[in-house]
Protein backbone atom coordinates (compact mmCIF):
# COMPACT_ATOMS: atom_id res chain seq x y z
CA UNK A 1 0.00 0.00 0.00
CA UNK A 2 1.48 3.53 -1.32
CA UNK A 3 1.89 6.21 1.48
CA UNK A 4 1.39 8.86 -0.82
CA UNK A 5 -1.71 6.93 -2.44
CA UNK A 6 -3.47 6.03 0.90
CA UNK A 7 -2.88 9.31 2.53
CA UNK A 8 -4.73 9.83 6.27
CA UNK A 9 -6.48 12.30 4.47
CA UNK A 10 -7.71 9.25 1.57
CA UNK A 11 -8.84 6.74 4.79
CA UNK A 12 -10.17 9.90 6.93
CA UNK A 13 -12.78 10.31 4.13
CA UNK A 14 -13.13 7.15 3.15
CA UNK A 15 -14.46 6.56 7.19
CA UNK A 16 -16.66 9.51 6.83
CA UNK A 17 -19.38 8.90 3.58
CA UNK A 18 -22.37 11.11 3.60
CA UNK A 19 -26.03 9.91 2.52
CA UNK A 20 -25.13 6.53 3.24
CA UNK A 21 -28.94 5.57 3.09
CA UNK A 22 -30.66 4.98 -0.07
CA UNK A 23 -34.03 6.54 -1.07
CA UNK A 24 -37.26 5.27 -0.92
CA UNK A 25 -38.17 6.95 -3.95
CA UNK A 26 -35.93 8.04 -5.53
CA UNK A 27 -36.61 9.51 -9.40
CA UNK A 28 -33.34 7.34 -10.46
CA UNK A 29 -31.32 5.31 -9.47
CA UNK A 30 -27.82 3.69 -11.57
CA UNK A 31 -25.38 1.36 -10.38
CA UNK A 32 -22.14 1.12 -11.35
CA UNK A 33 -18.95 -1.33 -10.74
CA UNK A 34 -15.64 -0.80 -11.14
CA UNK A 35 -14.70 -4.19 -13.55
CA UNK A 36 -10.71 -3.65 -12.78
CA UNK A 37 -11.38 -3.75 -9.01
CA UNK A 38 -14.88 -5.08 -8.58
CA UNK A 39 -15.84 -1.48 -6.43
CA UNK A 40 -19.43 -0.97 -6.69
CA UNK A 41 -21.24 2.56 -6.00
CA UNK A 42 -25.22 2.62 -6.46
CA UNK A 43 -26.62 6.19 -6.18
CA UNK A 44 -30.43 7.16 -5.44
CA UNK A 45 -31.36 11.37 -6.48
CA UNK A 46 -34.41 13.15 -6.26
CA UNK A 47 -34.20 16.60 -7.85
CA UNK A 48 -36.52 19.27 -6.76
CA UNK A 49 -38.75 21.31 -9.33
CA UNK A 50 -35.58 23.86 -10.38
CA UNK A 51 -33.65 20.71 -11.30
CA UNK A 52 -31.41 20.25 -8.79
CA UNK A 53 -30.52 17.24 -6.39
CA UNK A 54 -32.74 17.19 -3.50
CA UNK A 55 -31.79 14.23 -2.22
CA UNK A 56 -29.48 11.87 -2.16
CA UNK A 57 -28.51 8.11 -1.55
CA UNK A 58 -25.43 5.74 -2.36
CA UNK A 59 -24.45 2.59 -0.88
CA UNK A 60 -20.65 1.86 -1.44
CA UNK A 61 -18.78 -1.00 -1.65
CA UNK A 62 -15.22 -0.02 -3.01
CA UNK A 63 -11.95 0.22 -2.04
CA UNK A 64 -10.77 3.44 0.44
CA UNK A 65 -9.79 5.74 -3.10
CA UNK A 66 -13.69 5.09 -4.01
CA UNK A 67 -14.99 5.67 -0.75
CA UNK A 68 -13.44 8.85 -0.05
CA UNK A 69 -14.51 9.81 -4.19
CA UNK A 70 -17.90 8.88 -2.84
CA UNK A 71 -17.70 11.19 0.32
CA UNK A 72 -16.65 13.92 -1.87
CA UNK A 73 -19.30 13.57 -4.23
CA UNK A 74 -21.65 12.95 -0.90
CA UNK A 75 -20.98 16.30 0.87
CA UNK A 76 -21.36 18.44 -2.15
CA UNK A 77 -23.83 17.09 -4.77
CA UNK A 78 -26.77 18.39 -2.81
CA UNK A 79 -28.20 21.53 -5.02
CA UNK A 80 -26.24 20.77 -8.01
CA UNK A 81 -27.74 20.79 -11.15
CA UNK A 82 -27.32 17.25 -13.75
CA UNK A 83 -24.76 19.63 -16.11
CA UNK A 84 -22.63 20.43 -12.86
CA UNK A 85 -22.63 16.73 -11.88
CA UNK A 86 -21.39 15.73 -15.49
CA UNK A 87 -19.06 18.66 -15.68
CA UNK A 88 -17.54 17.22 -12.41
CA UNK A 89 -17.20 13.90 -13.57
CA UNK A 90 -15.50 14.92 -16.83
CA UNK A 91 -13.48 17.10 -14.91
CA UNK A 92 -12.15 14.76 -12.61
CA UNK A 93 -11.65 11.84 -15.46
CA UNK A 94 -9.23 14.56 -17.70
CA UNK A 95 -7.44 15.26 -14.41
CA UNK A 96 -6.97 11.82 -13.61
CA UNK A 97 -5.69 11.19 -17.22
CA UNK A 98 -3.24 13.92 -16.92
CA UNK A 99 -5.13 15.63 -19.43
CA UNK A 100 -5.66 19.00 -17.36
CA UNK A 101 -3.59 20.07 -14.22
CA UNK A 102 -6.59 21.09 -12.05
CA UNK A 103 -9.50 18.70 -11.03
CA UNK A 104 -12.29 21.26 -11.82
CA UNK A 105 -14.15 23.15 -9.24
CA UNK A 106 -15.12 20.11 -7.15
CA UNK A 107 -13.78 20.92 -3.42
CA UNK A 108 -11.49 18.22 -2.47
CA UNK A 109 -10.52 16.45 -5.44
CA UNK A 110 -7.09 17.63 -5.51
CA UNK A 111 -6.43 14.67 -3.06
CA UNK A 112 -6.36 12.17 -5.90
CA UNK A 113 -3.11 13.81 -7.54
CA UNK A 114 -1.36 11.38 -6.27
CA UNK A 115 -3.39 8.57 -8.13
CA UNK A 116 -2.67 9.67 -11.29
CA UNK A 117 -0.25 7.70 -12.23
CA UNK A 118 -2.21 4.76 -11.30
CA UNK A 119 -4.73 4.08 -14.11
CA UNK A 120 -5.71 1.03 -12.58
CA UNK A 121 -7.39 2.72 -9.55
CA UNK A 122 -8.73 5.76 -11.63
CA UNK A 123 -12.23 3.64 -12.53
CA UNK A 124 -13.08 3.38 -9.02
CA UNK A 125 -12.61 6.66 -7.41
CA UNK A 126 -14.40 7.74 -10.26
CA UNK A 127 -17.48 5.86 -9.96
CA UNK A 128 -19.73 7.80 -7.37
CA UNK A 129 -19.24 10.62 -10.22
CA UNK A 130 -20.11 8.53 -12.74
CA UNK A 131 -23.13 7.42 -10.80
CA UNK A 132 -24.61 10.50 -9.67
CA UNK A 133 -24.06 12.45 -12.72
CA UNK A 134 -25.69 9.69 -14.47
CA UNK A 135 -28.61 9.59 -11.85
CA UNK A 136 -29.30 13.21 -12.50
CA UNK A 137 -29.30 13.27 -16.10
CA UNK A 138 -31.88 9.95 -16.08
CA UNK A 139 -34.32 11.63 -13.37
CA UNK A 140 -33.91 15.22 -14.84
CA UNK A 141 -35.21 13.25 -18.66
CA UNK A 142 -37.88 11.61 -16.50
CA UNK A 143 -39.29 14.77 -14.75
CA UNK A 144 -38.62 16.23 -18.49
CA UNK A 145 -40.92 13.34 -20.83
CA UNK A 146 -43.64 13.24 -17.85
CA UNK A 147 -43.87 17.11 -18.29
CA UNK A 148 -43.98 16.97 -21.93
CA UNK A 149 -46.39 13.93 -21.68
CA UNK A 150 -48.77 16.14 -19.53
CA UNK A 151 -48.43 18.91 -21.61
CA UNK A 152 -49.68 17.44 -25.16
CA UNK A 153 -52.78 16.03 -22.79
């Protein structure tokens, strides 16, 4: 195990995930699984009528890099739109491949520099992204078609 990969600051989080409950109904709900690693994230989201993430749920079954992704995600995702969820996600994929220096605006993601050069671990901390940006976007085309349904009624 890498010092510099598995910082205090890595398990601290990791020890600490928000939202830890999932929803009873929640307007979406993806799963997704890490195939490298076998780490497994499932996020619930309810958005509220502007759009944004109401609420939130994730169960998480990954290693401590995925966990503290998924606290990060966790303690910030509340009032976020679906386009800042995906924006975060595709931020935090191009700074994981090197392919910007900065992680985006996410707070806390600059703890992962030190994963970078380990492609192998990038899927899983960036699965609770992946999950709740995903979430959003499904339960944001949801609220969207039912709208449009009632509309043309």
């Amino acid at each position: 195990m890498s010092a510099t990969l598995y910082n205090a600051q890595i398990l601290r989080l990791a020890t600490a995930i928000p939202h830890q409950q999932r929803l009873e109904q929640p307007q979406a709900t993806v799963s997704r699984r890490s195939p490298i690693c076998g780490s497994r994230v499932t996020v619930d989201v309810a958005l509220d009528p502007d759009g944004r993430v109401a609420a939130l749920g994730q169960e998480v079954r990954a290693c401590a890099l995925g966990q503290a992704a998924a606290a990060l995600m966790g303690e910030h995702a509340i009032g976020r739109s679906p386009g800042d969820l995906a924006e975060a996600r595709d931020a935090l994929a191009a700074f994981l491949a090197g392919e910007r220096d900065d992680p985006g605006d996410w707070p806390g993601l600059e703890i992962f520099l030190p994963a970078r050069p380990h492609a192998a671990r990038h899927p899983s901390i960036r699965l609770a992204f992946e999950a709740v940006a995903e979430a959003a976007a499904a339960a944001r085309d949801a609220t969207h078609s039912v709208t449009q349904e009632s509309q043309t009624r």
